[in-house]
Protein backbone atom coordinates (compact mmCIF):
# COMPACT_ATOMS: atom_id res chain seq x y z
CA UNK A 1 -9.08 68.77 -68.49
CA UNK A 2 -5.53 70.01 -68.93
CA UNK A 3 -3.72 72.94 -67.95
CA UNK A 4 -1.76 74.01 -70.96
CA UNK A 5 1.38 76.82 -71.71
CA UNK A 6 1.94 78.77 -74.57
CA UNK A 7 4.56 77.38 -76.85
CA UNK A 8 6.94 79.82 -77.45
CA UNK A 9 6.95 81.15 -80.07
CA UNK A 10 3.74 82.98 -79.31
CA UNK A 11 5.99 85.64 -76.99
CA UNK A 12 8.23 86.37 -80.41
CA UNK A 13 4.64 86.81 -82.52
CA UNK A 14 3.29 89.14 -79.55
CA UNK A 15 0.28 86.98 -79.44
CA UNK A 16 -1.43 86.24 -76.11
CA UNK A 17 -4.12 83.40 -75.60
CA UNK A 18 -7.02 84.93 -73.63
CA UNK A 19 -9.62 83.75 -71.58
CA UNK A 20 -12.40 82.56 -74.38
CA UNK A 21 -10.09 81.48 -76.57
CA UNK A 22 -10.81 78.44 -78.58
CA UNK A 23 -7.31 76.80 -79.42
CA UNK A 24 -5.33 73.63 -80.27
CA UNK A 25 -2.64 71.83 -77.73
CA UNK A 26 -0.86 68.98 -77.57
CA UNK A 27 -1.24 67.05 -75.08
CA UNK A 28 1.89 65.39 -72.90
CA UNK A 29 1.88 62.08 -72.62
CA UNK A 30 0.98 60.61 -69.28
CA UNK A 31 0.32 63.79 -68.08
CA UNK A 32 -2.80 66.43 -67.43
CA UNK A 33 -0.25 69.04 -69.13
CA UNK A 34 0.05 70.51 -72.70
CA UNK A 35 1.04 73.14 -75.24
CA UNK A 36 -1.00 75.69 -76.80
CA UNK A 37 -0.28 75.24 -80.43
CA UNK A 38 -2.45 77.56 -82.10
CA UNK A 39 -4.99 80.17 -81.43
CA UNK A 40 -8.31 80.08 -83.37
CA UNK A 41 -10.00 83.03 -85.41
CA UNK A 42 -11.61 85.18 -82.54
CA UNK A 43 -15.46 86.57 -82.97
CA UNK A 44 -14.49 89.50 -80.70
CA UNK A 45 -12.46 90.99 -78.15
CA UNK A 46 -11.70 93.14 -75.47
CA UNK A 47 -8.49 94.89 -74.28
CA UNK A 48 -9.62 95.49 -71.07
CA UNK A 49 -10.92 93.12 -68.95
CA UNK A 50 -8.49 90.87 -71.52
CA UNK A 51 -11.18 88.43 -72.92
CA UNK A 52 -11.91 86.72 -76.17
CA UNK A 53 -15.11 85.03 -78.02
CA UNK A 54 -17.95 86.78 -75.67
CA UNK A 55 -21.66 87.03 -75.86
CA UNK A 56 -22.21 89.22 -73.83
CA UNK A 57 -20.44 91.57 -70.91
CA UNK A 58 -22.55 92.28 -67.73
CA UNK A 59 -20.88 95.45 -66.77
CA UNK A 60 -21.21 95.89 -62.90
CA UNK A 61 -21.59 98.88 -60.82
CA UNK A 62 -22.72 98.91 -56.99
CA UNK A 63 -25.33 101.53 -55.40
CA UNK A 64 -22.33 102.61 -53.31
CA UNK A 65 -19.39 101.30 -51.33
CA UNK A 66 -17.93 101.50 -54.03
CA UNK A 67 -19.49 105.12 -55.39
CA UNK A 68 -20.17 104.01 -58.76
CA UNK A 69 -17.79 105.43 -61.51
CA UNK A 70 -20.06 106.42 -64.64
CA UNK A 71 -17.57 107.71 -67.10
CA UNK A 72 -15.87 104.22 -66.56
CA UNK A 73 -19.41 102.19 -66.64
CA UNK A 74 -20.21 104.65 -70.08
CA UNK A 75 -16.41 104.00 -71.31
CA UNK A 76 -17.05 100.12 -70.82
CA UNK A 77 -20.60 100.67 -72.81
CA UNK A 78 -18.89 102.12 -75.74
CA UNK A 79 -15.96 99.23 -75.71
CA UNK A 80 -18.26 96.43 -75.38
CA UNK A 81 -20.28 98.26 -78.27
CA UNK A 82 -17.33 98.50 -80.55
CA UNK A 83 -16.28 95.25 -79.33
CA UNK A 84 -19.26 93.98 -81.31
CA UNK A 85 -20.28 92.21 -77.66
CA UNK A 86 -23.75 92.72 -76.08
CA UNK A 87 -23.54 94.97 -72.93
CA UNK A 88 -25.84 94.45 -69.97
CA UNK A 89 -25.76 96.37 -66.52
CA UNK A 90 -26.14 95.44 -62.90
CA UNK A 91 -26.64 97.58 -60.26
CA UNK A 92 -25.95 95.79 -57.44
CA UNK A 93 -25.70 96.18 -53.61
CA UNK A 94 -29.67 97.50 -53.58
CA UNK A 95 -30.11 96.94 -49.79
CA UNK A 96 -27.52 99.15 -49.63
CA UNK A 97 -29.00 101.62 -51.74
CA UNK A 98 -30.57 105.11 -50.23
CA UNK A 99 -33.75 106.24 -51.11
CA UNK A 100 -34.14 106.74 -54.61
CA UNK A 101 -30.95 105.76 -55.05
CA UNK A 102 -31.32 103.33 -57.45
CA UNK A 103 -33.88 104.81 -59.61
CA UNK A 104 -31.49 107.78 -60.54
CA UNK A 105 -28.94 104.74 -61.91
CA UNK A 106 -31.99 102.95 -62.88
CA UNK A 107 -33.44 106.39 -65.21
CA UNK A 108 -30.02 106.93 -67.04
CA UNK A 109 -29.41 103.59 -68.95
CA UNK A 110 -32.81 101.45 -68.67
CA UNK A 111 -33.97 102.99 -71.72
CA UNK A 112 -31.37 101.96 -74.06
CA UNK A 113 -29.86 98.67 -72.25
CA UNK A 114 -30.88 95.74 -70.22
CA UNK A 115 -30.73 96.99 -66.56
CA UNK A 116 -30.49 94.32 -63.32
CA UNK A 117 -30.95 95.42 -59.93
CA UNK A 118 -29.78 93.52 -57.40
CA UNK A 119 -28.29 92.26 -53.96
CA UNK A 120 -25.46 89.48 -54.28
CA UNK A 121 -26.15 89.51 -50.13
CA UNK A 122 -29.92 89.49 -49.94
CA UNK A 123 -30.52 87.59 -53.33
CA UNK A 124 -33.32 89.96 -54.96
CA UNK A 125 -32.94 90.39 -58.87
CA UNK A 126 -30.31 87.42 -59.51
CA UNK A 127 -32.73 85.24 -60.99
CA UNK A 128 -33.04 88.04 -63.89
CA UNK A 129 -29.74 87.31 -64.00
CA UNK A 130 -29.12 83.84 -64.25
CA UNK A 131 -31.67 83.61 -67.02
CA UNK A 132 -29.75 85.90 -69.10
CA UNK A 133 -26.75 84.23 -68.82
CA UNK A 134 -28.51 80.60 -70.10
CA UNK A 135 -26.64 79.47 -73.14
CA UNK A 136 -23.98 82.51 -73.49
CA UNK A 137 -20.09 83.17 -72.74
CA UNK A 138 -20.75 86.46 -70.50
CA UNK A 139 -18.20 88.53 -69.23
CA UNK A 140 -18.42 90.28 -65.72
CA UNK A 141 -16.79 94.07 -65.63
CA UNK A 142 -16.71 96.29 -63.53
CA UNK A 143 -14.75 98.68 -60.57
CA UNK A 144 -13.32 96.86 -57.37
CA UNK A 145 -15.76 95.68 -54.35
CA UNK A 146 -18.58 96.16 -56.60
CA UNK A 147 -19.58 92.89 -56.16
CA UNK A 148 -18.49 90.39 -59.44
CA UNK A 149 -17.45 87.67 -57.70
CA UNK A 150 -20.48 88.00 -54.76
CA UNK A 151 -22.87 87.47 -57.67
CA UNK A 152 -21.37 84.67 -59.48
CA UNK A 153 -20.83 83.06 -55.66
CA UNK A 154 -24.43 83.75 -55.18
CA UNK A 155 -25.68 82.31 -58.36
CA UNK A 156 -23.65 79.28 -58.63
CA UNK A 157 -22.89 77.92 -54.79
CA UNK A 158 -19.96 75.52 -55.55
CA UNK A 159 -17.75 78.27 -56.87
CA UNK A 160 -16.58 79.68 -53.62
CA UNK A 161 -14.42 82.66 -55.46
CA UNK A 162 -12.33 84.67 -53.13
CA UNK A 163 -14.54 88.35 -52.44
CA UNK A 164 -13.01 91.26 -50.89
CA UNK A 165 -14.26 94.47 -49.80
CA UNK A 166 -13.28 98.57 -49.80
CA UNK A 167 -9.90 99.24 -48.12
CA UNK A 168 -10.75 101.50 -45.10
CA UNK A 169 -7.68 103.69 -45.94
CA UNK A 170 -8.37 104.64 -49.47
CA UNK A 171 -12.19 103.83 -49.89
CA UNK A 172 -11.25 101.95 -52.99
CA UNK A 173 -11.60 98.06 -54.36
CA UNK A 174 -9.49 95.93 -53.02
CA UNK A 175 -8.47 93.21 -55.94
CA UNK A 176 -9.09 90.15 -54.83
CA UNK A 177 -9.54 88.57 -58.25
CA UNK A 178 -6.28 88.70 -59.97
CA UNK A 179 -6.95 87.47 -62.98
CA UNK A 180 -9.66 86.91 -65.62
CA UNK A 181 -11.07 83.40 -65.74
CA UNK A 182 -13.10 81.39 -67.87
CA UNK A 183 -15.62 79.12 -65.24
CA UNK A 184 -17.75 76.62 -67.06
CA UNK A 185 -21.62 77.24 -65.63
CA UNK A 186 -23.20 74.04 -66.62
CA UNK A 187 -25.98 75.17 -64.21
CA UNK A 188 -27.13 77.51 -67.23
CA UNK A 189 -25.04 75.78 -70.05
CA UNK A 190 -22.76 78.63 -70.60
CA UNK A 191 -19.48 80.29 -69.65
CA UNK A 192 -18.78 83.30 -66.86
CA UNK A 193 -15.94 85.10 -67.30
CA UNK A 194 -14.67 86.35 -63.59
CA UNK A 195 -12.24 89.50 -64.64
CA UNK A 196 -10.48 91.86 -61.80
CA UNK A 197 -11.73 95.16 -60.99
CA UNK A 198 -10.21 98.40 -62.20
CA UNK A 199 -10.95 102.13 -61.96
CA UNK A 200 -9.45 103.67 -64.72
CA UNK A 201 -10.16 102.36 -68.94
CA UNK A 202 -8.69 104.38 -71.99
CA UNK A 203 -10.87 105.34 -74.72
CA UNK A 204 -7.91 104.04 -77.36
CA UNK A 205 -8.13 104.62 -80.52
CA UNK A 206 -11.92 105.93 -80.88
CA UNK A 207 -11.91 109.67 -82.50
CA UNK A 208 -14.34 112.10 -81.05
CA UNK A 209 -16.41 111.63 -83.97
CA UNK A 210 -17.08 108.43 -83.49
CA UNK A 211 -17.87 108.28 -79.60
CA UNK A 212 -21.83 109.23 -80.52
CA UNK A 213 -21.80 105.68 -82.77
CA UNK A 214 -21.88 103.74 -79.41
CA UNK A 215 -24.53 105.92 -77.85
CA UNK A 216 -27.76 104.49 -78.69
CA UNK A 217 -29.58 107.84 -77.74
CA UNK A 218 -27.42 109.87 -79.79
CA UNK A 219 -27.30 107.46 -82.56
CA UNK A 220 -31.36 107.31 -83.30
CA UNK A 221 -31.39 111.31 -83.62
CA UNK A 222 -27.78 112.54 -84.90
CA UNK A 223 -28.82 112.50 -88.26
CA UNK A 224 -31.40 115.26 -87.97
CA UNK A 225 -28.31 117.66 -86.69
CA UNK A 226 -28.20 119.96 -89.10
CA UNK A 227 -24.36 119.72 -89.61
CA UNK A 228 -22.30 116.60 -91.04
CA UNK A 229 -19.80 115.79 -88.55
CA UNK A 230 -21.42 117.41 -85.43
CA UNK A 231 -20.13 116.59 -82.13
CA UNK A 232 -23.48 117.48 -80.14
CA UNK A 233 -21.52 120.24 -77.99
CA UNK A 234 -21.96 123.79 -79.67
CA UNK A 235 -23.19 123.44 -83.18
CA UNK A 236 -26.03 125.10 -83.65
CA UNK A 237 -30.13 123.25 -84.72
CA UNK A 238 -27.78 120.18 -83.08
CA UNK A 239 -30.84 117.65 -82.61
CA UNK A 240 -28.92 115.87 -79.66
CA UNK A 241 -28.86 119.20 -77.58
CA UNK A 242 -32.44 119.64 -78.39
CA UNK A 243 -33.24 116.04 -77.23
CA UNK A 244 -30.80 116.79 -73.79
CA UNK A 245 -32.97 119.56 -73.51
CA UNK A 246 -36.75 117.97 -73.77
CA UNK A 247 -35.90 115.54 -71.42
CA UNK A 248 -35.45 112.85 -74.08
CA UNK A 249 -31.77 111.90 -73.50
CA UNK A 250 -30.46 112.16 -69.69
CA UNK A 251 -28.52 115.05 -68.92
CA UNK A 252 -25.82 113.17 -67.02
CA UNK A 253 -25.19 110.71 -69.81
CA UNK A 254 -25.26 113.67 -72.31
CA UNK A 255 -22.32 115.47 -69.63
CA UNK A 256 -20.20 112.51 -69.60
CA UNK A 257 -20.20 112.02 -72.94
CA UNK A 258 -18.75 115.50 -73.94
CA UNK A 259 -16.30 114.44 -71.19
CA UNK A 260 -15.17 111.62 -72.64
CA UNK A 261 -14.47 112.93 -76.23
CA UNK A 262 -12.41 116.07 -74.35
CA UNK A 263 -10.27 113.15 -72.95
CA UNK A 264 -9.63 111.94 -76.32
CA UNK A 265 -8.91 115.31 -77.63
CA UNK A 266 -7.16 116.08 -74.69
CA UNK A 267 -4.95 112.74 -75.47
CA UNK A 268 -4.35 114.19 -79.37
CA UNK A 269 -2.90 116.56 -78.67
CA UNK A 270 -0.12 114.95 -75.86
């Protein structure tokens, strides 16, 4: 193993090797240090967390402590999406979970992505999870505190990543992982990507029009709007609305969603 720099000339091309990346070095001689030299063709990538050549992203939410942040979990959905990348969810902290707690998380993606539920303290549901991660480069994303580095701690014991908790001040993550890293999981014969938390994610350069592409829900029905180019919010016969309406496409996930394309309209016009 060697721990390599960037050669230089990288910071005048504006390129930035990322965890994931496949690359050359050179080696120095008599030493465990090196130069990247070049950067390979990537598969995929994401902005944020900053990660390169993934499978799969296991996008991480907690039943509370944190509250979980939809619009962010949906806004990580449609990157991962666009990204090309397979997104899975955890729910995790269950024996923290109120009643029916869960099952209101549970009801608004299961139908439409792979769902975990889980405790990182108790153990329940990480099996599920270590069998998805056999053979695959999987990204973990997600708010602060939720839990990221509890899981991967719990799955693979000799890891021992630094966890943190909710600062008592602002009820908010507290970042105790500072930076994404690549960790080779030869337990499962794949890769785990361990990226910091964040709260916040920019829907960048999607146009309102496009937001619906990365909804499966909205995706399997647009075409029987009645208008080209609707936007499922007042056109009328819309066959999205209809479906929000009969129960088939959860109300909450249909709300954040017209939030989501204001913000980009909102950010248009600034």
């Amino acid at each position: 193993m060697h721990e390599c720099k960037a050669a230089g000339r990288f910071r005048k091309e504006k390129v930035t090797p990322l965890p994931g990346d496949n690359v050359s070095f050179s080696p120095q001689e008599g030493s465990k240090n090196g130069f990247i030299e070049s950067i390979h063709s990537r598969k995929n990538q994401l902005t944020r967390p900053q990660v390169a050549n993934i499978d799969q992203v296991i996008i991480t939410m907690a039943t509370q402590s944190p509250k979980p942040d939809l619009v962010l979990i949906d806004k990580l959905l449609i990157s991962a999406l666009a990204a090309g990348i397979e997104p899975l969810i955890c729910i995790n902290k269950r024996d923290l979970a109120k009643k029916n707690e869960k099952d209101v998380l549970v009801r608004q993606y299961s139908g439409c992505f792979q769902v975990f539920v889980a405790s990182a303290k108790t153990g329940v549901g990480l099996k599920k999870i270590k069998r998805a991660l056999t053979g695959k480069t999987t990204c973990f994303a997600g708010q602060s505190a939720v839990g990221k580095s509890s899981i991967l701690n719990a799955l693979f014991k000799d890891l021992e990543l630094e966890t943190g908790g909710l600062s008592k001040k602002t009820e908010r993550g507290k970042h105790t992982t500072r930076h994404a890293e690549l960790i080779k999981a030869e337990k499962v014969n794949g890769y785990v990507v361990d990226t910091p938390g964040f709260s916040l994610l920019e829907s960048g350069a999607l146009t309102p029009e496009a937001v619906g592409k990365y909804y499966p829900e909205i995706r399997d029905i647009a075409q029987q709007c009645k208008f080209a180019g609707c936007l499922h919010r007042a056109e009328p016969e819309c066959a999205v609305k209809e479906a929000v309406e009969n129960g088939k496409f959860n109300q909450y996930r249909y709300e954040r969603y017209l939030k989501i394309i204001e913000e980009i309209e909102e950010g248009r016009k600034n």
